[in-house]
N, C-alpha and C. Protein backbone atom coordinates (compact mmCIF):
# COMPACT_ATOMS: atom_id res chain seq x y z
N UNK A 1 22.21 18.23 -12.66
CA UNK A 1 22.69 17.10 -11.87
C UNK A 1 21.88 16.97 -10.58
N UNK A 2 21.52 15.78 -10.44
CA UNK A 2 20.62 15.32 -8.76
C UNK A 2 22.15 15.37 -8.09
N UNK A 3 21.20 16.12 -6.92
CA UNK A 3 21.84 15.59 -5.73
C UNK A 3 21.79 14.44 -4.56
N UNK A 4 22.97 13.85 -4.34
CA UNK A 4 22.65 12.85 -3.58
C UNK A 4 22.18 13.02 -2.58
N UNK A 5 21.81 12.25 -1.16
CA UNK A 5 21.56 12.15 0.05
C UNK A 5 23.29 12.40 0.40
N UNK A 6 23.83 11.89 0.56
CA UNK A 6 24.66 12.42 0.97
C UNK A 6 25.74 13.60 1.06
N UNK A 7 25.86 13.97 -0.30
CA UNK A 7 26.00 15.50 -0.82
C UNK A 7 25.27 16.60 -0.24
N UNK A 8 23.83 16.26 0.39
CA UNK A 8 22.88 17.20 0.94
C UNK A 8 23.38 17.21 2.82
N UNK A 9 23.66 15.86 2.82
CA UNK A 9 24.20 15.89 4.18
C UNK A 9 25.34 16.74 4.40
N UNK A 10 26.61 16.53 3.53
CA UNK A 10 27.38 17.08 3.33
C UNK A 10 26.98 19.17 3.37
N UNK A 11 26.12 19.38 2.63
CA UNK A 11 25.91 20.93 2.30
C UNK A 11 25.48 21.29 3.67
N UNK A 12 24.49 20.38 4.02
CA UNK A 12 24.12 20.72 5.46
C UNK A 12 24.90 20.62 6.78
N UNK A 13 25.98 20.35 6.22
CA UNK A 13 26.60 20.24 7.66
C UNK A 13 27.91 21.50 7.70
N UNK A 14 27.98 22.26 6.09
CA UNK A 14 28.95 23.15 5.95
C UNK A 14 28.29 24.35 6.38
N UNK A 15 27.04 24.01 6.52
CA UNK A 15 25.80 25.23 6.61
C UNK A 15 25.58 25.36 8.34
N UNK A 16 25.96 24.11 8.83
CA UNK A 16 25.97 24.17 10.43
C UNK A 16 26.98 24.39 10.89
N UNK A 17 28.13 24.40 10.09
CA UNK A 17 29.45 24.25 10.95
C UNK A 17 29.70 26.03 10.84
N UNK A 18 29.33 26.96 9.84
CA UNK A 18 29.35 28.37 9.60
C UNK A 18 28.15 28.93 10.37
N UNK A 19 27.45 28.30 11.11
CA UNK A 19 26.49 28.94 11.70
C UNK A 19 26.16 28.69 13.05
N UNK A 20 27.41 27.63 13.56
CA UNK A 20 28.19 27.67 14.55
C UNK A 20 26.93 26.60 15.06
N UNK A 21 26.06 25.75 15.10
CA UNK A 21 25.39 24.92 15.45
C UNK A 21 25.85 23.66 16.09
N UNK A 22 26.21 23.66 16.88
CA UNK A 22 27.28 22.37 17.29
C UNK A 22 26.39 21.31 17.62
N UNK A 23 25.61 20.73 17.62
CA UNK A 23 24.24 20.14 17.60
C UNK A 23 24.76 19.33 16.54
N UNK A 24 23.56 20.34 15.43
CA UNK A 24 23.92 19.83 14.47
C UNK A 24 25.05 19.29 13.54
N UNK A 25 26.15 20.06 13.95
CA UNK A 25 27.28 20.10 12.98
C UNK A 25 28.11 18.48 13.16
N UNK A 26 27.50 18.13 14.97
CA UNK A 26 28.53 17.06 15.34
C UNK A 26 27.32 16.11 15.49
N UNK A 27 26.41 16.25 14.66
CA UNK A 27 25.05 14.50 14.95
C UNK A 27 25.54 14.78 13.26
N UNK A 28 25.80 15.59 12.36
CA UNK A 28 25.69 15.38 10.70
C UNK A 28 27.23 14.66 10.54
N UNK A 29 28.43 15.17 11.56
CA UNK A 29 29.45 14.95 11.01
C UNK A 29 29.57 13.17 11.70
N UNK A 30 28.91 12.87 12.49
CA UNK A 30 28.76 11.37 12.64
C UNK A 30 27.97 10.66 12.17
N UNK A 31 26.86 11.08 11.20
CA UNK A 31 26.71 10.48 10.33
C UNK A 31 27.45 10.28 8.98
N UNK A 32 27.69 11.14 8.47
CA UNK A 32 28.82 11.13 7.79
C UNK A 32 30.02 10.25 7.95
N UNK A 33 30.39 10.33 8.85
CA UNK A 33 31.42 9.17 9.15
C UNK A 33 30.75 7.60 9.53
N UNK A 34 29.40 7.79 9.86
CA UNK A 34 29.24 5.78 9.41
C UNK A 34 29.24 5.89 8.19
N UNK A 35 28.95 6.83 6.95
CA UNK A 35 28.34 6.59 5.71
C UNK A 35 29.99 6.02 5.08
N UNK A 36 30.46 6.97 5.67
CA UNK A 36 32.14 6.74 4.49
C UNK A 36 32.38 5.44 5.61
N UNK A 37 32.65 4.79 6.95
CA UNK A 37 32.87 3.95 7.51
C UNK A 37 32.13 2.64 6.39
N UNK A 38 30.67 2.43 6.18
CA UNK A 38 29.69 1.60 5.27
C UNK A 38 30.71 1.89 4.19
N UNK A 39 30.62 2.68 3.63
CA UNK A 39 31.40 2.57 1.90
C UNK A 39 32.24 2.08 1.89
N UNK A 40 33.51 1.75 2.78
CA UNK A 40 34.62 1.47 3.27
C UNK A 40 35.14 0.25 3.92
N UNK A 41 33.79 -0.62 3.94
CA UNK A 41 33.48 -1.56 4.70
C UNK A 41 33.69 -2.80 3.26
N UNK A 42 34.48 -3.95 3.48
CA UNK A 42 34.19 -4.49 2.65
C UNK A 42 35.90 -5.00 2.28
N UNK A 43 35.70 -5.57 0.82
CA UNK A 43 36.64 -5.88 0.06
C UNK A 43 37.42 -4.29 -1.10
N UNK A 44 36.34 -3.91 -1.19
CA UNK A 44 36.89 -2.49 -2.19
C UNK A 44 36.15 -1.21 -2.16
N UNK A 45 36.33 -0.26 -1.43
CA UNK A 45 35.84 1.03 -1.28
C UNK A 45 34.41 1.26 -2.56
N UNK A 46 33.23 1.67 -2.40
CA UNK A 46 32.49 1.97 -3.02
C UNK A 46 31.61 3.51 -2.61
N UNK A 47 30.49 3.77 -3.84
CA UNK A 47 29.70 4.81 -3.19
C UNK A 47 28.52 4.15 -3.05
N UNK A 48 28.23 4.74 -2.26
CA UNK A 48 26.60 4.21 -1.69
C UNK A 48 25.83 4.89 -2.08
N UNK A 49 24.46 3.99 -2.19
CA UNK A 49 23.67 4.34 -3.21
C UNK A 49 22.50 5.54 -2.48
N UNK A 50 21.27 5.84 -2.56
CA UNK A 50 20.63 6.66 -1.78
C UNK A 50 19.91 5.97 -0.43
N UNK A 51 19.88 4.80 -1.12
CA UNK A 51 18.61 3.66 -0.09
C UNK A 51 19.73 3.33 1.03
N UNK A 52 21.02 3.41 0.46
CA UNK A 52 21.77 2.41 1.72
C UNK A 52 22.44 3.53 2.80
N UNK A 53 22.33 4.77 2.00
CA UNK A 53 22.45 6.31 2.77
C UNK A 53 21.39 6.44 3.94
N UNK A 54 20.08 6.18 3.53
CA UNK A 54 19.03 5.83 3.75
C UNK A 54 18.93 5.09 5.31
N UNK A 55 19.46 3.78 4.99
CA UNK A 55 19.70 2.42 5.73
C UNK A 55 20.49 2.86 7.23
N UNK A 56 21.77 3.49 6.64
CA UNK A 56 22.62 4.11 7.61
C UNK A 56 21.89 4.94 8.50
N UNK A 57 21.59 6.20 7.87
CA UNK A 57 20.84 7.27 8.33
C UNK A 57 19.73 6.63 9.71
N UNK A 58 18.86 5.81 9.16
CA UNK A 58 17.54 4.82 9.77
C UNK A 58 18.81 4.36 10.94
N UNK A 59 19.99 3.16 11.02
CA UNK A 59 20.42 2.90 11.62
C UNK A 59 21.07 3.92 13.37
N UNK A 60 21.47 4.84 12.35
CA UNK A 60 21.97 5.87 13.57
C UNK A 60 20.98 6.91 14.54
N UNK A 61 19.58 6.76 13.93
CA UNK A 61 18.73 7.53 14.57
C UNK A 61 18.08 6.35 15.73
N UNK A 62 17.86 5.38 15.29
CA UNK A 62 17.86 4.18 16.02
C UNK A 62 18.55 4.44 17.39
N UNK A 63 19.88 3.80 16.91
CA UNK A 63 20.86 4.25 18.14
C UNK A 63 21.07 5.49 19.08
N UNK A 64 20.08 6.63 18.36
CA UNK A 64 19.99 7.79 19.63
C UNK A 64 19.24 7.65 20.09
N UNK A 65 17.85 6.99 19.75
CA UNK A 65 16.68 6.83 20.56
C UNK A 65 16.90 5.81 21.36
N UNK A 66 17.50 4.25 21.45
CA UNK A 66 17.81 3.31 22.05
C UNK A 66 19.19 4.36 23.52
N UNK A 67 19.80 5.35 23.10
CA UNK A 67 20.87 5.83 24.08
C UNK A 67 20.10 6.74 25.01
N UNK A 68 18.93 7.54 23.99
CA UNK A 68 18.35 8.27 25.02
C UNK A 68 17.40 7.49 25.99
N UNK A 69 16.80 6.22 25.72
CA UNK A 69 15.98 5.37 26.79
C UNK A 69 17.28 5.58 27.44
N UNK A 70 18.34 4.58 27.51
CA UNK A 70 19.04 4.09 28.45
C UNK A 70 19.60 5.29 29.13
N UNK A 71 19.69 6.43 28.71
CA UNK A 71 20.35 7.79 29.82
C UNK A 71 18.87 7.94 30.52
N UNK A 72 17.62 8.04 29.83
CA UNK A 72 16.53 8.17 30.77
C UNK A 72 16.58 7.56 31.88
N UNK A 73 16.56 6.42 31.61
CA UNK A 73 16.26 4.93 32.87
C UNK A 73 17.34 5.28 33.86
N UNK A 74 18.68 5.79 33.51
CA UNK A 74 19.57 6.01 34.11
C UNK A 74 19.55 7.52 35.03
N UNK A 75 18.96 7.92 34.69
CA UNK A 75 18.42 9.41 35.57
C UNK A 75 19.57 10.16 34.86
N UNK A 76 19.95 10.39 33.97
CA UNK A 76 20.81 11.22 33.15
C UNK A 76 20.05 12.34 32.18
N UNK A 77 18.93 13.11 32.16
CA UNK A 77 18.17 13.40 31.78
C UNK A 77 18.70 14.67 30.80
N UNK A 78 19.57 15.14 30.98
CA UNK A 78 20.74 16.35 29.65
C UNK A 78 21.41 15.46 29.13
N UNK A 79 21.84 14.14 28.87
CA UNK A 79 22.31 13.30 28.15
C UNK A 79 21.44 12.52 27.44
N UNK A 80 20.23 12.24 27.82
CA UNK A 80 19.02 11.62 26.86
C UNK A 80 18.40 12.98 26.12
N UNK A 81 18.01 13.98 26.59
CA UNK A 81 17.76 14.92 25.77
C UNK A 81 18.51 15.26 24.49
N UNK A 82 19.74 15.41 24.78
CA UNK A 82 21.00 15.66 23.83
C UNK A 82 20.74 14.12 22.43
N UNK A 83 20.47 13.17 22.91
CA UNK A 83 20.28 12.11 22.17
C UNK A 83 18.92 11.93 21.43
N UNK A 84 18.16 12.14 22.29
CA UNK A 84 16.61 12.80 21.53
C UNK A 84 16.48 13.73 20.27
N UNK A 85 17.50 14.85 21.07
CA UNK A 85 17.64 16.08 19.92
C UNK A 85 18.32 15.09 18.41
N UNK A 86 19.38 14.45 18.71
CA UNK A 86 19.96 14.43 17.54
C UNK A 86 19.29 13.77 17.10
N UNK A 87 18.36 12.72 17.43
CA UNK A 87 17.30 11.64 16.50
C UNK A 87 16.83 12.47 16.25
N UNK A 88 16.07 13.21 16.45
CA UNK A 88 15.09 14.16 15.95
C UNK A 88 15.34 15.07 14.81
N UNK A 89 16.81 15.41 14.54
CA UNK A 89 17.64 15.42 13.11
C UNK A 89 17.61 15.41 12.42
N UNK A 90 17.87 13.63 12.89
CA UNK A 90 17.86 12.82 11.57
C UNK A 90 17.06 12.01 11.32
N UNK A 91 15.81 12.42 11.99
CA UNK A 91 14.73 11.75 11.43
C UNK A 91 14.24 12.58 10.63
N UNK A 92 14.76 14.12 10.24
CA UNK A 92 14.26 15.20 9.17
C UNK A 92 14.86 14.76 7.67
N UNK A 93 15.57 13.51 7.71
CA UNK A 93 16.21 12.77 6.74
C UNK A 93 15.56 11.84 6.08
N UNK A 94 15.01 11.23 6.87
CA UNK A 94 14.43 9.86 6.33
C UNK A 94 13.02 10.47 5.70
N UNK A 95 12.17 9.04 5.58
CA UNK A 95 10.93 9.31 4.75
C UNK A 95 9.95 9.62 5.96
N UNK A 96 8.75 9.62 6.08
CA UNK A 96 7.78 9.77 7.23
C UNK A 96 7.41 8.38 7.34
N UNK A 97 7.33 8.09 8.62
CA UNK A 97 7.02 6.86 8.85
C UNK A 97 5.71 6.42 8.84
N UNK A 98 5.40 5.41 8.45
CA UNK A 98 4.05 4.77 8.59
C UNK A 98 2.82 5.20 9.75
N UNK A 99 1.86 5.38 9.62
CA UNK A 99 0.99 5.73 11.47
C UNK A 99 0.61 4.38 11.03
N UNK A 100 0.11 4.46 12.56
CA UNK A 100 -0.53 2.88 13.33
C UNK A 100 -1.72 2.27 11.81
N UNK A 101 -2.38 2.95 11.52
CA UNK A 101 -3.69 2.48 10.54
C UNK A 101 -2.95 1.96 9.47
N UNK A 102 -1.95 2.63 8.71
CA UNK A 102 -1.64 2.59 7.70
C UNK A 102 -0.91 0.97 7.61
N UNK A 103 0.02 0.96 8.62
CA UNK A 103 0.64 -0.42 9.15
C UNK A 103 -0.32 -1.70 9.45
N UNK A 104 -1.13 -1.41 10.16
CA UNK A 104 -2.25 -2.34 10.66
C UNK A 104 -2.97 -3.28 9.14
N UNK A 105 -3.08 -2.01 8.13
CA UNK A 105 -3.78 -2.63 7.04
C UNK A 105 -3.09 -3.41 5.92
N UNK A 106 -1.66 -3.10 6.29
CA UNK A 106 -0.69 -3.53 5.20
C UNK A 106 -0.52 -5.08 5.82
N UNK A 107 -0.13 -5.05 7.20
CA UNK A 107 0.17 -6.46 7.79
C UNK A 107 -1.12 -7.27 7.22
N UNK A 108 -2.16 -6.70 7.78
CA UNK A 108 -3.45 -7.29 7.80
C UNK A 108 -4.08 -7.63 5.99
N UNK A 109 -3.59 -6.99 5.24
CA UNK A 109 -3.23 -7.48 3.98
C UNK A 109 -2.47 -9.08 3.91
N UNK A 110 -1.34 -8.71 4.06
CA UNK A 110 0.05 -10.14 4.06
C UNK A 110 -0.43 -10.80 5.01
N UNK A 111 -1.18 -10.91 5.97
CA UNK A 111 -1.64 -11.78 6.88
C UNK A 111 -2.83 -12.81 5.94
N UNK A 112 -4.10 -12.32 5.33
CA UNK A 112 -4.75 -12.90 4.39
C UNK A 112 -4.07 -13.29 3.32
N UNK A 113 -3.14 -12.75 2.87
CA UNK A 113 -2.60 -13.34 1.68
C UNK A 113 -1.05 -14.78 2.57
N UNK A 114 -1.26 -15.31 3.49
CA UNK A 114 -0.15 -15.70 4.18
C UNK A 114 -1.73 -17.16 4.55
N UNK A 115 -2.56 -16.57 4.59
CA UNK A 115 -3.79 -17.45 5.41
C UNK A 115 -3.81 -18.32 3.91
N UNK A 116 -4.21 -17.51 2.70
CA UNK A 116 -4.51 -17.99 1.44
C UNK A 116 -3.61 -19.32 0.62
N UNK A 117 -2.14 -18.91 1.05
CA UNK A 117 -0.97 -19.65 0.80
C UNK A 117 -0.99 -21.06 1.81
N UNK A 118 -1.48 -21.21 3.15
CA UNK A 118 -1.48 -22.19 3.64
C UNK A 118 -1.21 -21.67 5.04
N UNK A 119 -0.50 -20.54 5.05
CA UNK A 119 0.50 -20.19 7.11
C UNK A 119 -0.59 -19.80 7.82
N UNK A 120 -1.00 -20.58 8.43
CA UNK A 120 -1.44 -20.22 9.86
C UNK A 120 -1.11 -20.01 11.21
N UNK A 121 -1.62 -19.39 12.38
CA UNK A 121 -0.89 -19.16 13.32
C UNK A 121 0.10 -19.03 13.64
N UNK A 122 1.21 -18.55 15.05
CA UNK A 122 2.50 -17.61 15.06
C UNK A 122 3.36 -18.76 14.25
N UNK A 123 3.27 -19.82 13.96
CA UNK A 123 4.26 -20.40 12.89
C UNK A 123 4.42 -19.22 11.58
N UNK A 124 3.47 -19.15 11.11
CA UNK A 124 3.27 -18.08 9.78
C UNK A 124 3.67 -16.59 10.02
N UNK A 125 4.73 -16.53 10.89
CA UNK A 125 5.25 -14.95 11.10
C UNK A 125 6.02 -15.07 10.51
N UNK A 126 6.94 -15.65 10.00
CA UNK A 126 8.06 -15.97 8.65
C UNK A 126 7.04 -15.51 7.57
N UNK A 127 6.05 -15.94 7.08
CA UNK A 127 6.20 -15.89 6.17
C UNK A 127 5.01 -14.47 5.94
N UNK A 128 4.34 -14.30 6.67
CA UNK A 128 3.98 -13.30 6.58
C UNK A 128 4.93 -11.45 6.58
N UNK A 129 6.08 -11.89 7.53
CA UNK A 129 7.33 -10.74 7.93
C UNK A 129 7.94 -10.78 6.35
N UNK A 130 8.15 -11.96 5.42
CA UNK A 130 8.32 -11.95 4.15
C UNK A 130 7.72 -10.96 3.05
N UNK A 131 6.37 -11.09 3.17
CA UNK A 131 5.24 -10.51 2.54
C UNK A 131 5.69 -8.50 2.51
N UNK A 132 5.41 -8.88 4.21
CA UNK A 132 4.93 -7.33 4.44
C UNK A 132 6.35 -6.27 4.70
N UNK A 133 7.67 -6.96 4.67
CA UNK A 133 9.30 -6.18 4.78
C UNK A 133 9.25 -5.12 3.46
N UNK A 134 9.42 -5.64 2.47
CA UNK A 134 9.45 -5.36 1.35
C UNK A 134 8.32 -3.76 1.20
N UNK A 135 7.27 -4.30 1.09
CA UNK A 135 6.51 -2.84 1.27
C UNK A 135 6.78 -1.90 2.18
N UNK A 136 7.23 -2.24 3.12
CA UNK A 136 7.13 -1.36 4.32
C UNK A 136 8.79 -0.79 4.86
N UNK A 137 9.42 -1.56 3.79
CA UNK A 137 11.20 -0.93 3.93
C UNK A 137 11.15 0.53 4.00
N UNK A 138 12.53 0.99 5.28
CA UNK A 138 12.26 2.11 5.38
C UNK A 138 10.71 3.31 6.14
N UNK A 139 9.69 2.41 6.10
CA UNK A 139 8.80 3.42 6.33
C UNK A 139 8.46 2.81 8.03
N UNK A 140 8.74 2.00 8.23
CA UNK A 140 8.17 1.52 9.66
C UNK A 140 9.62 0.58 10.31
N UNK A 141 9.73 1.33 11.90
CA UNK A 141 11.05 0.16 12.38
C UNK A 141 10.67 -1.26 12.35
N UNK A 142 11.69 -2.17 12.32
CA UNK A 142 11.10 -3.93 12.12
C UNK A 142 10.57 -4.06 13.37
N UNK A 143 10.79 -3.90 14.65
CA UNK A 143 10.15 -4.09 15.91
C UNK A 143 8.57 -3.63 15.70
N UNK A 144 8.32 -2.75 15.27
CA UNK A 144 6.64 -2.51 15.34
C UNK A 144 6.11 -2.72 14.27
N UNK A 145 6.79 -3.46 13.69
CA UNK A 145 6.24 -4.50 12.38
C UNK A 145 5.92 -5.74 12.79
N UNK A 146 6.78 -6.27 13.62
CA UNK A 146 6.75 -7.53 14.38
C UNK A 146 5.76 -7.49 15.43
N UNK A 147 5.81 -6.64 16.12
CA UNK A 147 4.71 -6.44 17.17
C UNK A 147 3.19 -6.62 16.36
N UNK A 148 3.43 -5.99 15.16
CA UNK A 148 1.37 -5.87 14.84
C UNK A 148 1.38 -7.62 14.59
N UNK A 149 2.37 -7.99 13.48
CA UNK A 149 2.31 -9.02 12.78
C UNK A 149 1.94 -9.98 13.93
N UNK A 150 2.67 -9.94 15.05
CA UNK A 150 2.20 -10.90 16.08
C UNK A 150 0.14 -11.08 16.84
N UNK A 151 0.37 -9.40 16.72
CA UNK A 151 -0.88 -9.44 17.35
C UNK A 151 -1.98 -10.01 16.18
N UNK A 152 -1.97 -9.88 15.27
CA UNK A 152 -2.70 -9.97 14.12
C UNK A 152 -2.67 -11.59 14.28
N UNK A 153 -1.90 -12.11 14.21
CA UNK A 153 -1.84 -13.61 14.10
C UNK A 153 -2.12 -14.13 14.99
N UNK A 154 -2.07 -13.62 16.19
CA UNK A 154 -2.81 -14.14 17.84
C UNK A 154 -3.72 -14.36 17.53
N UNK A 155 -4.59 -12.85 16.72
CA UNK A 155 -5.92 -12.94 16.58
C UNK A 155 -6.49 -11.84 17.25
């Protein structure tokens, strides 16, 4: 039997909570609770699949890095750390993200194939952000997808 993403979250967090890791035990057990919160969400309780485990996971590491800017800016500097740490987590979850080259060539792909179709200039960020989402789900945040896609189309 595979194991799920979340079953692994699950093992890993019985593995932190016996090894007294409070770190970890309380960034796994709040993920865990958006995942069953997402499943739960809706018209009729479901399980979620690995990608939308995935989705969540991506979502909540997000939100520690967006908490640790704002404790930075705020001169709170053991409260952005603490938020750092836990992104740093659960970014041991997700896939590895895209580097700058790898991104640059994919946009810059869907950008020629966006030129070929007819879209030119920042009008054609629709339809180019169309092109290049899909490949790049999961491996790159949408903000620095948007950022190249823009620069690329500036020129």
């Amino acid at each position: 039997m595979t194991t799920t993403l979340k079953s692994k979250l699950q093992e890993d967090l019985n593995a932190a909570i016996k090894e007294r890791d409070e770190l970890r035990s309380s960034t796994l057990r709040l993920t865990l609770t958006a995942i069953t919160k997402e499943e739960v969400a809706g018209k009729e309780k479901r399980e979620l699949s690995d990608d939308e485990v995935l989705k969540v996971i991506t979502k909540e590491a997000k939100k520690r890095r967006e908490a640790a800017d704002a404790f930075a800016q705020g001169g709170r500097t053991e409260s952005a750390e603490r938020e750092k740490a836990e992104g740093e987590l659960l970014a041991a979850y997700l896939p590895k993200q895209l580097s700058d080259e790898e991104l640059n060539t994919i946009v810059a792909d869907a950008v020629a194939e966006a030129k070929a179709s007819g879209a030119e200039g920042p009008r054609a960020m629709g339809a180019v952000m169309k092109i290049v989402n899909p490949k790049v789900a999961g491996l790159a945040e949408g903000g620095r997808v948007a950022a190249v896609v823009k620069r690329l189309l500036a020129g």
